[in-house]
PDB file of N, CA and C in Angstrom:
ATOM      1  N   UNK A   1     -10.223  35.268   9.155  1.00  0.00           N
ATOM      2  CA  UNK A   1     -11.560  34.739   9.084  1.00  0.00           C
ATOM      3  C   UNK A   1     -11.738  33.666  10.156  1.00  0.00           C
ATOM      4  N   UNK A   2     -13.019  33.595  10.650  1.00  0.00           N
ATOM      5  CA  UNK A   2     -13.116  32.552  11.494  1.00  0.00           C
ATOM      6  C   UNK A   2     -13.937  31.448  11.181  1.00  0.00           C
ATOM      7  N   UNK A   3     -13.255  30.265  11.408  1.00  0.00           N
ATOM      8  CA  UNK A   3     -13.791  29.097  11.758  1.00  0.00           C
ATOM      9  C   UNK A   3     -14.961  28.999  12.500  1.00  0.00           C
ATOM     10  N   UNK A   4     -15.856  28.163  11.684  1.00  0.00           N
ATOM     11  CA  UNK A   4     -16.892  27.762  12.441  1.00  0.00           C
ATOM     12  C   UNK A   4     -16.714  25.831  13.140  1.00  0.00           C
ATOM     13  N   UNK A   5     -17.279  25.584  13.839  1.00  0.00           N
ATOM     14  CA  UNK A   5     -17.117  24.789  14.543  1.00  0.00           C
ATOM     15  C   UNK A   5     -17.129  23.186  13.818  1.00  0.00           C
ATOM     16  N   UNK A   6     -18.369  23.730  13.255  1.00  0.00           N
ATOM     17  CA  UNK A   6     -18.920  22.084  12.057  1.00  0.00           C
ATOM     18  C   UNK A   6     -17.917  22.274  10.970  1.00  0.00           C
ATOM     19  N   UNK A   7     -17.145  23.295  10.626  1.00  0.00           N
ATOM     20  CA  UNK A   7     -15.849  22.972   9.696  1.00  0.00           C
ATOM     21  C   UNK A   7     -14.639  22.297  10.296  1.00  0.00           C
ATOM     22  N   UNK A   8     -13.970  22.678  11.387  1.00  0.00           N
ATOM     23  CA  UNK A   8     -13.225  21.673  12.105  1.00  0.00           C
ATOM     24  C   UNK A   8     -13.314  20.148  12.300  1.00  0.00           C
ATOM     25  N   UNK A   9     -14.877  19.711  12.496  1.00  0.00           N
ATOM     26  CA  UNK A   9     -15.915  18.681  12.862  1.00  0.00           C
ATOM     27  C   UNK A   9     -15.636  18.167  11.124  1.00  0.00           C
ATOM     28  N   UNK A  10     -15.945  18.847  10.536  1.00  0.00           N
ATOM     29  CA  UNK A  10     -16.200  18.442   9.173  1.00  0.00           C
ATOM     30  C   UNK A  10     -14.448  17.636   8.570  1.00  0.00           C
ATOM     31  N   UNK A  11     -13.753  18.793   8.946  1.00  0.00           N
ATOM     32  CA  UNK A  11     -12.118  18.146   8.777  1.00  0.00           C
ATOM     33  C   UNK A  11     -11.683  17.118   9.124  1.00  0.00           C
ATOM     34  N   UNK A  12     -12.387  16.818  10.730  1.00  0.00           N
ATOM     35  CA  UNK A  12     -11.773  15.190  11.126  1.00  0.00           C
ATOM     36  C   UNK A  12     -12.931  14.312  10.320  1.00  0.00           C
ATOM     37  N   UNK A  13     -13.663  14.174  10.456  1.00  0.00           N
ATOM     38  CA  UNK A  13     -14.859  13.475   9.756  1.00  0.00           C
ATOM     39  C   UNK A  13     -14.188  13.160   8.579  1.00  0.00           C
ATOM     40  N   UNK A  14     -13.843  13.747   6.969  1.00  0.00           N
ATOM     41  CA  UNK A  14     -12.961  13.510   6.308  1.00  0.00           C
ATOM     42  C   UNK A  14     -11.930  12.609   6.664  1.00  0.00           C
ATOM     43  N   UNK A  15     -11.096  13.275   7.581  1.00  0.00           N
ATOM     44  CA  UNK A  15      -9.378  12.463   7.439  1.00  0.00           C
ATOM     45  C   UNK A  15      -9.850  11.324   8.040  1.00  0.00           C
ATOM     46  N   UNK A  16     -11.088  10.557   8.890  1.00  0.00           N
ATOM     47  CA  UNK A  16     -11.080   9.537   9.852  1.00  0.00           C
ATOM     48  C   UNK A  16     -11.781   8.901   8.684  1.00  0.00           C
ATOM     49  N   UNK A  17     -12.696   9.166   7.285  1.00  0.00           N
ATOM     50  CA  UNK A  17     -12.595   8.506   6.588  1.00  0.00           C
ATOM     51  C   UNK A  17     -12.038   7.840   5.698  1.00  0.00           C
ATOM     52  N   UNK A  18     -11.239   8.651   4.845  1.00  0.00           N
ATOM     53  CA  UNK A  18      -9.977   8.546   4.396  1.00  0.00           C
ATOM     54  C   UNK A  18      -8.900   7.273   5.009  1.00  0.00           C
ATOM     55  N   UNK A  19      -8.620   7.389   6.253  1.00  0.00           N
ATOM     56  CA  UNK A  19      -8.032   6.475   7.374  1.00  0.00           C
ATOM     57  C   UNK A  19      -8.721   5.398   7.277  1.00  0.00           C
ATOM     58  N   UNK A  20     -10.053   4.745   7.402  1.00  0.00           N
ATOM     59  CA  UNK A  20     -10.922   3.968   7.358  1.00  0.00           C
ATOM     60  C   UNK A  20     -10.688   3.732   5.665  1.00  0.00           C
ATOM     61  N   UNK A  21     -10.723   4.059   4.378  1.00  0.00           N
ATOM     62  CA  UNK A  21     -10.800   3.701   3.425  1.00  0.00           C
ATOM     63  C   UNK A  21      -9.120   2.990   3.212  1.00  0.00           C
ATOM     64  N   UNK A  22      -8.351   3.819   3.634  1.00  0.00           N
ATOM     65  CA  UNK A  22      -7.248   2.936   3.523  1.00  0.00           C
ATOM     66  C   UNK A  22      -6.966   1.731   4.102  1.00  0.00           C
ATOM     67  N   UNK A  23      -7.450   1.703   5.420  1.00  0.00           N
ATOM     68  CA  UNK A  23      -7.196   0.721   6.106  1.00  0.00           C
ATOM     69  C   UNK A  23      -7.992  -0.747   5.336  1.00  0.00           C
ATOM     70  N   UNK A  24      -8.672  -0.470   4.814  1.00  0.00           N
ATOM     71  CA  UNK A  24      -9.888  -1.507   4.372  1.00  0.00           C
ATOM     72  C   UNK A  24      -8.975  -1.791   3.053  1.00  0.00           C
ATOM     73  N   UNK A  25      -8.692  -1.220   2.361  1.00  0.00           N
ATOM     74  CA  UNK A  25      -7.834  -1.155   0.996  1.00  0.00           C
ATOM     75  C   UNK A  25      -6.170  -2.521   1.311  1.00  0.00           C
ATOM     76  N   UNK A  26      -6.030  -1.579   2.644  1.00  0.00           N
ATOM     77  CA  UNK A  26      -4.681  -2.556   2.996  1.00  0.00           C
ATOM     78  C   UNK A  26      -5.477  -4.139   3.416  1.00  0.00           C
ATOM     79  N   UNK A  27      -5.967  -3.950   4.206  1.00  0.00           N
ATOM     80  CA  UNK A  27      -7.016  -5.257   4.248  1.00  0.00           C
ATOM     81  C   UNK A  27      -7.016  -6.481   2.833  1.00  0.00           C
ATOM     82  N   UNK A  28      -7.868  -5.574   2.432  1.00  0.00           N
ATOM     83  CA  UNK A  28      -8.211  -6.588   0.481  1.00  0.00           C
ATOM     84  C   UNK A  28      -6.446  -6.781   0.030  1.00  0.00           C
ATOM     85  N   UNK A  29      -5.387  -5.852   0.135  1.00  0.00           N
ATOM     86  CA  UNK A  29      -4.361  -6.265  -0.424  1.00  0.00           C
ATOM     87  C   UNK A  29      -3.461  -7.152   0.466  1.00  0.00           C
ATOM     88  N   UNK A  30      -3.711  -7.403   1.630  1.00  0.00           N
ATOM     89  CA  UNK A  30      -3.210  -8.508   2.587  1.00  0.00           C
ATOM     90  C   UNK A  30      -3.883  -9.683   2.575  1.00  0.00           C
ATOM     91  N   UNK A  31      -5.553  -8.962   2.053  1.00  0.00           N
ATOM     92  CA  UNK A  31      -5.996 -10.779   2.208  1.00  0.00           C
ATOM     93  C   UNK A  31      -5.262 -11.413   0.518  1.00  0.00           C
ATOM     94  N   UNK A  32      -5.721 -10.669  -0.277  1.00  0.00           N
ATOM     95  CA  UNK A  32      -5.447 -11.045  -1.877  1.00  0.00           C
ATOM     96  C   UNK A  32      -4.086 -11.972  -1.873  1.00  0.00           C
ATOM     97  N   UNK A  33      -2.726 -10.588  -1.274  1.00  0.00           N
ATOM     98  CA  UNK A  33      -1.037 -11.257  -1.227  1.00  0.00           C
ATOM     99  C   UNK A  33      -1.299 -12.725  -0.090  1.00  0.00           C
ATOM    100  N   UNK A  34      -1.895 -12.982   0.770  1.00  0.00           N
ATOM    101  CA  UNK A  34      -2.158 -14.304   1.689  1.00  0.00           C
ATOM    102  C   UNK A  34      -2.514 -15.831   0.997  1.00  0.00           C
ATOM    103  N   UNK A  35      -3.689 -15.050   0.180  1.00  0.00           N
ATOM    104  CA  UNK A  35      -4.674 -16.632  -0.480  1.00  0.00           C
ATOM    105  C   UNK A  35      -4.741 -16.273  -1.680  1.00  0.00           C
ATOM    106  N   UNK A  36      -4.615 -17.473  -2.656  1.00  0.00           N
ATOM    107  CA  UNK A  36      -4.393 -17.751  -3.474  1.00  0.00           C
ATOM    108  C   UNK A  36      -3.392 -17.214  -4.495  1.00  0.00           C
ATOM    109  N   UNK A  37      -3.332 -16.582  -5.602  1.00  0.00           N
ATOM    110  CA  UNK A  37      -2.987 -16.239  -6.917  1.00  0.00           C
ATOM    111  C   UNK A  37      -1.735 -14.909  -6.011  1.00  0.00           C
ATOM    112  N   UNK A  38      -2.145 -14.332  -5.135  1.00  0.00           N
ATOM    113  CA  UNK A  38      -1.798 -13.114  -4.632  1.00  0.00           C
ATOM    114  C   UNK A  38      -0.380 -14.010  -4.542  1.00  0.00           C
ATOM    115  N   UNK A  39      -0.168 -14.234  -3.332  1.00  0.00           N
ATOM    116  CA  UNK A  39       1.432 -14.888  -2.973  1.00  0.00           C
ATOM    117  C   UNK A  39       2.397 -15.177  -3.822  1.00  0.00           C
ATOM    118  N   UNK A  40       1.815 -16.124  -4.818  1.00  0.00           N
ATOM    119  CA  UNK A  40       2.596 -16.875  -5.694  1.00  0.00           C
ATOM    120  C   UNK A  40       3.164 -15.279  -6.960  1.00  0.00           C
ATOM    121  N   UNK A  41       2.406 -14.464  -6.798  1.00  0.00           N
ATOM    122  CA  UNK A  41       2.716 -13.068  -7.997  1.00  0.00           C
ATOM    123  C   UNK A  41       3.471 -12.757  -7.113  1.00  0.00           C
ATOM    124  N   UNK A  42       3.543 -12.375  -5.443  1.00  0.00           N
ATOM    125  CA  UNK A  42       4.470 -11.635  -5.055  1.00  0.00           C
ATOM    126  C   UNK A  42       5.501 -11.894  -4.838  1.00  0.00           C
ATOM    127  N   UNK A  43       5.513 -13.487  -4.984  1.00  0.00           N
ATOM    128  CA  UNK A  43       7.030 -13.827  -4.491  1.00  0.00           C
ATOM    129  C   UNK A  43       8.076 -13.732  -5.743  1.00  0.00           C
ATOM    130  N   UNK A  44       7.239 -14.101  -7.037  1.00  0.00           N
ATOM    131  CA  UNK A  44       7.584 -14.118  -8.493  1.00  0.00           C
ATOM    132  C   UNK A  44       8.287 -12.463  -8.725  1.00  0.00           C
ATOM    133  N   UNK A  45       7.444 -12.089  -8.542  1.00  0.00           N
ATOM    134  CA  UNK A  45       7.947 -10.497  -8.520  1.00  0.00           C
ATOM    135  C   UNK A  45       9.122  -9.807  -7.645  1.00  0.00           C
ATOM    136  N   UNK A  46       9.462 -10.302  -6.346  1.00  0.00           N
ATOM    137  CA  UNK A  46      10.877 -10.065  -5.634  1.00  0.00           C
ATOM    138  C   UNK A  46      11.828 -11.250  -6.253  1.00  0.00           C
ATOM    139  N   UNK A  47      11.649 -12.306  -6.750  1.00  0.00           N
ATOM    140  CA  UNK A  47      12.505 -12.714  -7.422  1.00  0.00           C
ATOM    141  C   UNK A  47      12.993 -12.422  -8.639  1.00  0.00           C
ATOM    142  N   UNK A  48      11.993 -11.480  -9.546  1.00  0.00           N
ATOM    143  CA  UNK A  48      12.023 -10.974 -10.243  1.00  0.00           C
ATOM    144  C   UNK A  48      13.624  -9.451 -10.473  1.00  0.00           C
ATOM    145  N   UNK A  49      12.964  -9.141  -9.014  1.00  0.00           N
ATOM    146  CA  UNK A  49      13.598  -7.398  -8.719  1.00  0.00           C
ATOM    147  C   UNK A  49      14.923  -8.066  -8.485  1.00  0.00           C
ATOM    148  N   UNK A  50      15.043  -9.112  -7.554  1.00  0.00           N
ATOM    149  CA  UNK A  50      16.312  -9.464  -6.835  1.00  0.00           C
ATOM    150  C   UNK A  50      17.629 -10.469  -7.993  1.00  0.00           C
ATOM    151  N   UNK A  51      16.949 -11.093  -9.208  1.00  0.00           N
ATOM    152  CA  UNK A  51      17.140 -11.286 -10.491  1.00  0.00           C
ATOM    153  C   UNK A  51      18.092 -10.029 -11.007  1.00  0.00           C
ATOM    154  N   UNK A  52      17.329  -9.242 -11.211  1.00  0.00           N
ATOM    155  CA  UNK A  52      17.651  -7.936 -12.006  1.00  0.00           C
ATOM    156  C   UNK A  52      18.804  -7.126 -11.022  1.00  0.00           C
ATOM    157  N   UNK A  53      18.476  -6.926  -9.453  1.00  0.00           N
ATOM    158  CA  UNK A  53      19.422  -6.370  -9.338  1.00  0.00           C
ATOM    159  C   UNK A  53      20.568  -7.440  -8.785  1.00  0.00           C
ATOM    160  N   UNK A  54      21.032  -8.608  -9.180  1.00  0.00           N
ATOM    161  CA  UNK A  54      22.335  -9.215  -8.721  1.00  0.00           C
ATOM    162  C   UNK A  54      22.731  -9.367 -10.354  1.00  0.00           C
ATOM    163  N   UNK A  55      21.969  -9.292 -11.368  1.00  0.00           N
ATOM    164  CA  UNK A  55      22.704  -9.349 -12.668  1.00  0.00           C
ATOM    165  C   UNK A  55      23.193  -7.834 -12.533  1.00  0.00           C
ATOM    166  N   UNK A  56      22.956  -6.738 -12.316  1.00  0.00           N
ATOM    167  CA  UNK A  56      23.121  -5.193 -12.567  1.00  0.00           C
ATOM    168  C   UNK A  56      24.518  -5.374 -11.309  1.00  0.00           C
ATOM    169  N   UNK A  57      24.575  -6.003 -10.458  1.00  0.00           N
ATOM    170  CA  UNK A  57      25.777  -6.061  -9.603  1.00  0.00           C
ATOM    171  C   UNK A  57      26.787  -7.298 -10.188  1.00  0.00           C
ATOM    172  N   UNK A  58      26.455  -8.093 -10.696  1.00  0.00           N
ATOM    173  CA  UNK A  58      27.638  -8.395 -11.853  1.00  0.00           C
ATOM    174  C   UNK A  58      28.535  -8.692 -13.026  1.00  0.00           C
ATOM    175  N   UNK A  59      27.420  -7.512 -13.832  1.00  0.00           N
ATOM    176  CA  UNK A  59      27.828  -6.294 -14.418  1.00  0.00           C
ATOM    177  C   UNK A  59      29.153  -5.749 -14.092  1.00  0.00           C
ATOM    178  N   UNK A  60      29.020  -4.950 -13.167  1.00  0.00           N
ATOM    179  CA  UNK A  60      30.073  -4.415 -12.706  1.00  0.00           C
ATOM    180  C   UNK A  60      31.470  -5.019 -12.116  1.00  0.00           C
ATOM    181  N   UNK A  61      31.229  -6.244 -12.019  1.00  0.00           N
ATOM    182  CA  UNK A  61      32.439  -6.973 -11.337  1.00  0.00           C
ATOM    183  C   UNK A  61      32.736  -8.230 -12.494  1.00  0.00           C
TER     184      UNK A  61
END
């Protein structure tokens, strides 16, 4: 079957939005983790992971 032209057209149109919605998404979650409330959860949270995995490493030793 063949492709028509405005379906190709139509395909990037999609993925360049898509691309554009993410990018904006990473945006709000860089500004959020930067200022205020954001930072202070993320750092809580790798101390959290890094908590858990040095007790799970000595555990074993």
């Amino acid at each position: 079957m063949k492709k028509h032209i405005y379906e190709s057209g139509q395909a990037t149109t999609e993925y360049a939005l898509v691309l554009l919605a993410a990018a904006v998404i990473a945006l709000l979650v860089i500004a959020w983790a930067t200022n205020g409330e954001g930072a202070s959860r993320i750092g809580d949270m790798f101390n959290q992971v890094f908590d858990n995995i040095m007790g799970r490493a000595q555990s074993f030793g």
